[in-house]
Protein backbone atom coordinates (compact mmCIF):
# COMPACT_ATOMS: atom_id res chain seq x y z
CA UNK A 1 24.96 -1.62 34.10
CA UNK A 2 28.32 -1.76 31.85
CA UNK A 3 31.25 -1.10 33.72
CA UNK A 4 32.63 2.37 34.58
CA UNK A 5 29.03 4.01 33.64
CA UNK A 6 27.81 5.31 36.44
CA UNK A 7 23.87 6.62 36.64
CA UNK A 8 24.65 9.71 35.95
CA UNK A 9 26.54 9.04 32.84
CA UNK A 10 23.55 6.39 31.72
CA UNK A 11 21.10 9.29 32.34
CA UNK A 12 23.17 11.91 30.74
CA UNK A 13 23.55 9.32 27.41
CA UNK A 14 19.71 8.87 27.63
CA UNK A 15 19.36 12.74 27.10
CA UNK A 16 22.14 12.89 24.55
CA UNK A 17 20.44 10.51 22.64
CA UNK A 18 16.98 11.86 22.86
CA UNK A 19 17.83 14.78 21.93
CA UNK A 20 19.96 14.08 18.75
CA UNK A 21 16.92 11.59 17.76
CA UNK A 22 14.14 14.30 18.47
CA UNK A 23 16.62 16.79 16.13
CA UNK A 24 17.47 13.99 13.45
CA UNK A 25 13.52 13.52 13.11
CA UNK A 26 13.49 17.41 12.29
CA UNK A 27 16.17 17.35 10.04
CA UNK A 28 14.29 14.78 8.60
CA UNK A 29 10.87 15.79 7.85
CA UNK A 30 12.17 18.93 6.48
CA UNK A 31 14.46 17.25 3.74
CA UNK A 32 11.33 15.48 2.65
CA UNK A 33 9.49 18.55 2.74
CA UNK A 34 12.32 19.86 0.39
CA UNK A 35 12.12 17.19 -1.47
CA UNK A 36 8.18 17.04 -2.06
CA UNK A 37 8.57 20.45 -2.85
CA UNK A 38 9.79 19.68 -6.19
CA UNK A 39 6.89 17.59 -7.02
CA UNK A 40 3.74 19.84 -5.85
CA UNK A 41 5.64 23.23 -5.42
CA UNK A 42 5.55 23.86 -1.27
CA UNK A 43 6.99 27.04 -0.50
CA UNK A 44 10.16 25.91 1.85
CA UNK A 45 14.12 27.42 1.77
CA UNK A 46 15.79 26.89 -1.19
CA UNK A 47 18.40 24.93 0.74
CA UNK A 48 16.21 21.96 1.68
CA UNK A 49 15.09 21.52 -2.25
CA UNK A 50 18.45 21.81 -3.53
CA UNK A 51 19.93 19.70 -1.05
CA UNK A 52 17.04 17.25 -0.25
CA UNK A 53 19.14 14.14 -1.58
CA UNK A 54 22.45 15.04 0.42
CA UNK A 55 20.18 16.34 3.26
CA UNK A 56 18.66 12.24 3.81
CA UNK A 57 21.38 10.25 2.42
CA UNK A 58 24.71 11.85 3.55
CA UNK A 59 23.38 13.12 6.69
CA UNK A 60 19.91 11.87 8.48
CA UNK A 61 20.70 8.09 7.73
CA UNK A 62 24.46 7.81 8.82
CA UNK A 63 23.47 9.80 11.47
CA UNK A 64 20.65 7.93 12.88
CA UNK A 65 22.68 4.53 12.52
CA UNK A 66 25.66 6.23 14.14
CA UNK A 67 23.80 7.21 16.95
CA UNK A 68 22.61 3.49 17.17
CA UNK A 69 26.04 2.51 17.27
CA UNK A 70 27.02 5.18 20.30
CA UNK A 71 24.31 3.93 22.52
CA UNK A 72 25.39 0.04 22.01
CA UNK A 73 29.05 0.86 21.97
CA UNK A 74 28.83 3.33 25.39
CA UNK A 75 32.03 4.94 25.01
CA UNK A 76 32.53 8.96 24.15
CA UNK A 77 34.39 8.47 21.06
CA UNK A 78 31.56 6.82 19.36
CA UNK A 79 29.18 9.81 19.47
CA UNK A 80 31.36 11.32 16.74
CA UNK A 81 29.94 10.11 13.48
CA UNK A 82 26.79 11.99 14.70
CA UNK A 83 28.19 14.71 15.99
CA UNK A 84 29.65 15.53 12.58
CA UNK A 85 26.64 14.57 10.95
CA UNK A 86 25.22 17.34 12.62
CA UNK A 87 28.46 19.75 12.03
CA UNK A 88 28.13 18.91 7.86
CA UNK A 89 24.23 19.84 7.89
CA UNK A 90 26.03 23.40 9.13
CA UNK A 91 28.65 22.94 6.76
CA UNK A 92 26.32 22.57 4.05
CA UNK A 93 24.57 25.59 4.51
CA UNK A 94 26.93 27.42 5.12
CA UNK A 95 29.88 26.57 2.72
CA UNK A 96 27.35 24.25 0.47
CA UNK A 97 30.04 21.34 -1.46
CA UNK A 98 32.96 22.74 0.71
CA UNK A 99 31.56 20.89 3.46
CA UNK A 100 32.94 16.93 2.42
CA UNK A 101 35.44 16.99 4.57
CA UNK A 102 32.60 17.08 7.72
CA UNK A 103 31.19 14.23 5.37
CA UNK A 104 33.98 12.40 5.17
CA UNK A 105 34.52 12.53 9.23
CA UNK A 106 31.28 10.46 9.55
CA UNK A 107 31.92 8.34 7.65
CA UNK A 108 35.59 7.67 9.07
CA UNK A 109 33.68 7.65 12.28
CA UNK A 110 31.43 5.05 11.17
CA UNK A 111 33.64 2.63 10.10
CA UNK A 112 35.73 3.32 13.28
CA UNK A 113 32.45 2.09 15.22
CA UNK A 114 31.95 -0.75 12.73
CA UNK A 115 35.61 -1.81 13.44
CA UNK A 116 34.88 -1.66 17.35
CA UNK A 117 32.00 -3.82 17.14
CA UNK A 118 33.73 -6.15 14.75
CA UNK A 119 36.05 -7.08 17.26
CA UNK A 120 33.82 -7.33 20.02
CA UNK A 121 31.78 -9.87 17.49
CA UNK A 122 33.39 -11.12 14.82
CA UNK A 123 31.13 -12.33 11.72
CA UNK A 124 30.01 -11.84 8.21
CA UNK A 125 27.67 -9.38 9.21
CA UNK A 126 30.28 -7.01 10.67
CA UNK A 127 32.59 -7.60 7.10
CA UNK A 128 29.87 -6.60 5.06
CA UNK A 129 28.90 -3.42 7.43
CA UNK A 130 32.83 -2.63 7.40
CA UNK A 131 32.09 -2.32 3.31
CA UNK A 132 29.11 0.38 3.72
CA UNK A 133 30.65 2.94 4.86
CA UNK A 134 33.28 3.12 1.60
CA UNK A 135 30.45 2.97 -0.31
CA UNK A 136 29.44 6.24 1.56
CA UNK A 137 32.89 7.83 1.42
CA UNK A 138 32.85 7.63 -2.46
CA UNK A 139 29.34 9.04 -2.83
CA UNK A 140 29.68 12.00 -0.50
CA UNK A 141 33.47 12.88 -2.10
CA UNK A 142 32.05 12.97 -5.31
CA UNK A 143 29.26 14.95 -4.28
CA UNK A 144 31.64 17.63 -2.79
CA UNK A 145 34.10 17.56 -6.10
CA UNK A 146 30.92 18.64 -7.56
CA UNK A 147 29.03 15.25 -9.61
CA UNK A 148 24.96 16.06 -9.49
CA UNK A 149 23.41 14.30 -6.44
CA UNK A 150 21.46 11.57 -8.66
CA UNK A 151 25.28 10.43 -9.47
CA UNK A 152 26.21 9.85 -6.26
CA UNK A 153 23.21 8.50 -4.92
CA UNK A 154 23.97 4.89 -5.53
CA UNK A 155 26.69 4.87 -3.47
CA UNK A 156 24.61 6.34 -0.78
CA UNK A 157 21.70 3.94 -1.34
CA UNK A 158 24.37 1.35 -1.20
CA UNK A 159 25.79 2.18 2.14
CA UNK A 160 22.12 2.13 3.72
CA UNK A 161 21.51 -1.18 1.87
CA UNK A 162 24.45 -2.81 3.21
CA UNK A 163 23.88 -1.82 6.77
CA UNK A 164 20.52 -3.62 6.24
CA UNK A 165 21.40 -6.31 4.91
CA UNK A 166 24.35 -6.71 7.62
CA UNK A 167 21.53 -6.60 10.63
CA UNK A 168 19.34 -8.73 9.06
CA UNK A 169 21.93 -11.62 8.43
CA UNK A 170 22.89 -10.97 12.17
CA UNK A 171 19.61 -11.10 13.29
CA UNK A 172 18.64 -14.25 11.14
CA UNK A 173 22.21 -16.61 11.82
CA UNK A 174 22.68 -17.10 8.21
CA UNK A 175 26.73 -16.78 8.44
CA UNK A 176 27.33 -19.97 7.30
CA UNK A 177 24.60 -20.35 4.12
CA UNK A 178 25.13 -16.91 3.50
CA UNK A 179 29.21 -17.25 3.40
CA UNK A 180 29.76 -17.03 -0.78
CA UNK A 181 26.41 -15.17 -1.73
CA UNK A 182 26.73 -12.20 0.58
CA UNK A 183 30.01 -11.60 0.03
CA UNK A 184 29.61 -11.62 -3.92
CA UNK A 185 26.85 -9.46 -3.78
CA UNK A 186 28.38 -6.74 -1.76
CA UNK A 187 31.78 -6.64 -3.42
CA UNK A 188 29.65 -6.38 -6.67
CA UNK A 189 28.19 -3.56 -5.18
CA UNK A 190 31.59 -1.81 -4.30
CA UNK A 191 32.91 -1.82 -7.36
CA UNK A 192 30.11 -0.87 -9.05
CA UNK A 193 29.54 1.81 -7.29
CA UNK A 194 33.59 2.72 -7.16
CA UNK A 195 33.82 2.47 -11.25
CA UNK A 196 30.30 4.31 -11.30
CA UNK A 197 29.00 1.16 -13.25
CA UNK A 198 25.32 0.85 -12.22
CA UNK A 199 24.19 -2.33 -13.78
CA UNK A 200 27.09 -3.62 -11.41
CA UNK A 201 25.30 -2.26 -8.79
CA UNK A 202 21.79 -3.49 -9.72
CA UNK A 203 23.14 -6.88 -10.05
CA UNK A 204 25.08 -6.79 -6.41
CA UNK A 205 21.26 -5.13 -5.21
CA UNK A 206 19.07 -7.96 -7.29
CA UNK A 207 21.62 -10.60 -5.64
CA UNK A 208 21.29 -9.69 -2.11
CA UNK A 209 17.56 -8.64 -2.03
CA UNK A 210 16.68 -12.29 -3.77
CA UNK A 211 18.61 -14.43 -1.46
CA UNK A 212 17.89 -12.25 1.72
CA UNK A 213 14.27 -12.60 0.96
CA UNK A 214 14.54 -16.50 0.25
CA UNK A 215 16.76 -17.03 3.66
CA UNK A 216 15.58 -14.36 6.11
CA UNK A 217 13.67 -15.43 9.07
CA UNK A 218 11.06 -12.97 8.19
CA UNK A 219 9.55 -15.71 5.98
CA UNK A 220 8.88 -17.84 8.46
CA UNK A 221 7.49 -15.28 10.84
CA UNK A 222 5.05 -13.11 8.49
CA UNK A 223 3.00 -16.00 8.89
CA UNK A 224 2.95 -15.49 12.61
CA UNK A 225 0.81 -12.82 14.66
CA UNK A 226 1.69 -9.29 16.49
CA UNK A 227 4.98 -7.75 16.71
CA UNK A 228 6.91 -11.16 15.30
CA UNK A 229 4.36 -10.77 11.74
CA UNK A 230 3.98 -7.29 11.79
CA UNK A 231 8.48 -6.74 11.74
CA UNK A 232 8.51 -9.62 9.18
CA UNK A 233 6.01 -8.22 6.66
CA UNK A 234 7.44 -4.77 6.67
CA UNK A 235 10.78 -6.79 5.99
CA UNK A 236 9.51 -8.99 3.15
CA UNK A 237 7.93 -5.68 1.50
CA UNK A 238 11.09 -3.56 1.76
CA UNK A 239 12.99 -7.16 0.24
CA UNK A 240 10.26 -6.35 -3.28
CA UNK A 241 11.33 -2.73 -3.52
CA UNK A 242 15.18 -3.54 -3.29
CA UNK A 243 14.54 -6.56 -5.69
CA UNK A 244 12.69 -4.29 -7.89
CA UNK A 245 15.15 -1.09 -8.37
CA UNK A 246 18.09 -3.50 -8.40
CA UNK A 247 16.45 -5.28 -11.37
CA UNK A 248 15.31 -1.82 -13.39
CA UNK A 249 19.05 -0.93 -12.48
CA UNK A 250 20.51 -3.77 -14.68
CA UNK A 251 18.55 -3.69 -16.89
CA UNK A 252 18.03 -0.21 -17.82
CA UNK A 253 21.79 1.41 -15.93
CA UNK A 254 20.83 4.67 -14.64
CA UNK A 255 18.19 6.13 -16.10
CA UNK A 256 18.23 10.07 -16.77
CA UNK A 257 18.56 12.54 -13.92
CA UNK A 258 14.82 13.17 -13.25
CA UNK A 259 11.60 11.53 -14.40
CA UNK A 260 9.68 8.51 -13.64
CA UNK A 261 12.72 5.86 -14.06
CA UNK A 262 15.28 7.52 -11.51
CA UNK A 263 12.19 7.67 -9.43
CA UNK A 264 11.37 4.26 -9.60
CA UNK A 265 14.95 3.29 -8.95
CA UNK A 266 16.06 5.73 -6.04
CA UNK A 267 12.93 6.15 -4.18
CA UNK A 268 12.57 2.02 -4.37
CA UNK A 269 15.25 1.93 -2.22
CA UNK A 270 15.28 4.83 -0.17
CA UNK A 271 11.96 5.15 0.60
CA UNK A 272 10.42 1.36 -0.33
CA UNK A 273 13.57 -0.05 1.02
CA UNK A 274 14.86 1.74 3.61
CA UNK A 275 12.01 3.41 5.19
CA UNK A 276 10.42 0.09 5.82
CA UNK A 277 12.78 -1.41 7.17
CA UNK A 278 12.29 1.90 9.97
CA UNK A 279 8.90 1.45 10.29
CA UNK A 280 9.95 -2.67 10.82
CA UNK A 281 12.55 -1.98 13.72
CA UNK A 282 11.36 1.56 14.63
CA UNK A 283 8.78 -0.38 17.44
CA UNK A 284 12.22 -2.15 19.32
CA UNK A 285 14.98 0.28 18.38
CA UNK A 286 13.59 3.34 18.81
CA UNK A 287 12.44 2.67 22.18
CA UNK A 288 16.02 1.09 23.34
CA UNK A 289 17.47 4.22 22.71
CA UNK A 290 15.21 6.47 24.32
CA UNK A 291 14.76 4.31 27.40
CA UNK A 292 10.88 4.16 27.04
CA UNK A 293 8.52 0.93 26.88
CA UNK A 294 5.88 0.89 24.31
CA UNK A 295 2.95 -1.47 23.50
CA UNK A 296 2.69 -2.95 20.21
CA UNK A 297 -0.86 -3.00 18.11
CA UNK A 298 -2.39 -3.33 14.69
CA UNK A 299 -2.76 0.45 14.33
CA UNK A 300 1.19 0.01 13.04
CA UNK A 301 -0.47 -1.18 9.90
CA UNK A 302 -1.64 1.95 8.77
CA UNK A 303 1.49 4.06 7.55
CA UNK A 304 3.37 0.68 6.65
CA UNK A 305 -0.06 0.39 4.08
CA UNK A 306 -0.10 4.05 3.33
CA UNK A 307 3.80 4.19 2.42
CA UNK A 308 3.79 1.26 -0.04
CA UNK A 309 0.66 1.94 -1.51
CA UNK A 310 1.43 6.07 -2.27
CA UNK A 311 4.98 4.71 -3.10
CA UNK A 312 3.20 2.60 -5.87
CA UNK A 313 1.25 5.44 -7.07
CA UNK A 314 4.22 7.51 -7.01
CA UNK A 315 6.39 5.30 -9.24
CA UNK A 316 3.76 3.05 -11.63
CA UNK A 317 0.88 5.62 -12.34
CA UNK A 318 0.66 9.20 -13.27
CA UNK A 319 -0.45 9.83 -9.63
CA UNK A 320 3.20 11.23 -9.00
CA UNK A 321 2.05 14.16 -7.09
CA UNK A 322 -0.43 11.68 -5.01
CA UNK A 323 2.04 9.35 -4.32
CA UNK A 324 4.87 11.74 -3.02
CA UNK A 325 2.93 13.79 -0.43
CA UNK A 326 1.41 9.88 0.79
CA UNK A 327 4.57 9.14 1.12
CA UNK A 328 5.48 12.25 3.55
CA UNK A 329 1.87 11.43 5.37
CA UNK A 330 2.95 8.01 5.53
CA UNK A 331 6.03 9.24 7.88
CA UNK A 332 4.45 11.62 9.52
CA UNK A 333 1.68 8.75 10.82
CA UNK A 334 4.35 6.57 11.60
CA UNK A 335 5.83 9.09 13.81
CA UNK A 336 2.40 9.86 15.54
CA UNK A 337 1.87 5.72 16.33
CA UNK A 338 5.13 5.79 18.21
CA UNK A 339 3.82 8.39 20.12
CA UNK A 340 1.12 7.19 20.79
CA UNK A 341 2.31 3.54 21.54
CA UNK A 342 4.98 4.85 24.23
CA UNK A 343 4.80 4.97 28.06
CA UNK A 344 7.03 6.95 30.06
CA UNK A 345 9.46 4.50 31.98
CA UNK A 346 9.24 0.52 32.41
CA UNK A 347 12.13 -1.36 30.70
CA UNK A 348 13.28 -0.34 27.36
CA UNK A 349 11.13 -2.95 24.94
CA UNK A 350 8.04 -3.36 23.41
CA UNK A 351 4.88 -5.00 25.01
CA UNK A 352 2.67 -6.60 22.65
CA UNK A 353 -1.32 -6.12 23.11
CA UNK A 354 -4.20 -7.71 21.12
CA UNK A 355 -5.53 -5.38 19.05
C-alpha cells in the first residue's frame, strides 16, 4: 500500500476512478455517434456533430490519460486534468469556444503530472511526454480563438501520438538507441504543428512511426502467442496507420477540410492509430484502474479485425458509410469483450487462458 493511503482512501480512489472511466466511455460513444452522424445522417443533438472532433480530441483522450496518471501518481492534485476535462465538456455546451480556458487547465494539469512523474523517473520517455501536452495547448487555443476543428486537429493528434510513442519507448528500453531519432522526430512535430506547417508534421509522424515500428519490442513478440502476440499485433497495426497518414501528410500537406484525404489522414491516426493502441493496452490498463482481474482470450481478435478492416473501407473504397458505422461497432465490441473477460475481485491483472 503507498504510504499515507489508508483503505479507505484506496477504496474511495477505486470508485473515483470507476466512475470517471464508466462516464468518459459515455462521453465517448456519443462523440462518435456525433461524429458518424455526419456520414449516414443519425438523428443525435446538434452539439455532439458540431463538436465531435473537440468532443474526442480535447476532451475524452486527455482525460482518459489524465486519469491514468491520477491513479499511478495517488495524490489529490493529480485528479485535476480530469476533473476539468469534465468541467470543459460543460463549458462547451454551455459557452461553446468560450470554454478554452477549462481546456487549457487540462492541459496545464497534464503537464504538471508529466513533470511529477519525470522526476520520480527521469528518461527520454518522460521528455518527449513533457512535449505532448504543448502540442495540445496550441490546438485547443486555437480552437477557442475560433480556427475550424480540422485546423487544429494536428496538434491534437500530435499530443495523443506523443504520449504513445513516450509509453512505448518506456515500455520497450530503447533510451539509449532511441536518444537522436526520438528527439528529432518530436521537435519536428512541435514546430510543425506551432507554425501550422503540416508536412513538418507528417515528416516528425513518418519518423517516429518508422523507427518505433523497426525498434519496438512488439516485433519480436507478435510472433509469440496470447496476451504477449495479441498487445504486439494491435501495436504493429496502429505503427501502419501512423506511418501511413504521416506519409499522405508530407506529401500531400493538409488536404481540404472534408472528403476522403482529411479522412484518410485524421482518422489514420485517431482511430487506426490511437484506438489500437486502446484495444492493445485496454486488457492490462483498464483493469489496473478499476481494480478487477480479467482473463485474456482470442475472442479480443474480433473488434481489433473489425476496426482495421471497416477503417480500410472507410478510407480506400467508396464504402465510406460502411466503414464509419464498423468502425463505431468495432468499439462498441471491444467494450462488450472487456465485459465479458472481467471477474469481480482477484488482483488487478490479466490472466491468460487458451482459447
Amino acid at each position: 500500500m503507498r504510504k499515507g493511503v489508508s483503505p479507505d482512501g484506496s477504496s474511495a480512489m477505486t470508485t473515483l476512478s470507476r466512475s470517471l472511466i464508466m462516464s468518459l466511455m459515455v462521453v465517448m460513444l456519443s462523440g462518435l455517434l456525433g461524429g458518424l452522424s455526419r456520414v449516414i445522417g443519425l438523428p443525435v443533438a446538434d452539439f455532439l456533430r458540431i463538436n465531435h472532433g473537440p468532443i474526442l480530441c480535447a476532451v475524452v483522450f486527455p482525460g482518459l490519460i489524465g486519469l491514468e496518471r491520477a491513479v499511478a501518481i495517488g495524490r489529490g492534485w493529480a485528479w485535476v486534468p480530469t476533473l476539468s476535462a469534465f468541467l470543459s465538456l460543460l463549458g462547451m455546451f454551455v459557452v461553446g469556444r468560450a470554454a478554452f480556458p477549462i481546456l487549457g487547465m487540462t492541459a496545464a494539469g497534464l503537464l504538471l503530472q508529466q513533470m511529477f512523474l519525470w522526476k520520480r523517473r527521469p528518461g527520454l520517455d518522460g521528455q518527449i511526454a513533457a512535449v505532448a501536452p504543448i502540442c495540445l495547448w496550441l490546438a485547443d487555443w486555437r480552437w477557442g480563438g475560433g480556427d475550424p476543428a480540422p485546423l487544429c486537429a494536428l496538434g491534437w493528434s500530435s499530443f495523443l501520438i506523443m504520449v504513445i510513442a513516450a509509453e512505448r519507448l518506456e515500455l520497450s528500453f530503447l533510451y539509449r538507441s532511441a536518444s537522436y531519432v526520438m528527439p528529432g522526430a518530436t521537435l519536428l512535430t512541435l514546430g510543425g504543428v506551432a507554425l501550422q506547417q503540416p508536412r513538418l508534421v507528417g515528416l516528425g509522424w513518418l519518423a517516429l512511426a518508422l523507427w518505433l515500428s523497426a525498434h519496438d519490442l512488439a516485433r519480436r513478440n507478435a510472433g509469440r502467442s496470447g496476451l504477449v502476440a495479441y498487445t504486439a499485433r494491435s501495436v504493429l497495426l496502429g505503427y501502419a496507420w501512423l506511418a501511413t497518414s504521416g506519409l499522405q501528410l508530407l506529401v500531400y500537406g493538409l488536404p481540404c477540410l472534408s472528403g476522403s484525404g482529411f479522412d484518410r489522414v485524421l482518422h489514420g491516426v485517431f482511430v487506426g492509430f490511437a484506438l489500437s493502441m486502446v484495444m492493445a493496452h485496454g486488457p492490462i490498463l483498464f483493469p489496473a484502474l478499476l481494480k478487477c482481474s480479467m482473463v485474456f482470450s482470442n475472442g479480443f481478435y474480433l473488434p481489433l479485425v473489425l476496426l482495421h478492416s471497416s477503417l480500410l473501407m472507410r478510407c480506400f473504397g467508396p464504402w465510406a458509410k460502411w466503414g464509419a458505422s464498423g468502425n463505431m461497432l468495432a468499439v462498441f465490441v471491444f467494450g462488450l469483450t472487456m465485459v465479458a473477460h472481467s471477474r469481480s475481485g482477484g488482483k488487478p491483472w490479466l490472466t491468460p487462458t487458451g482459447g
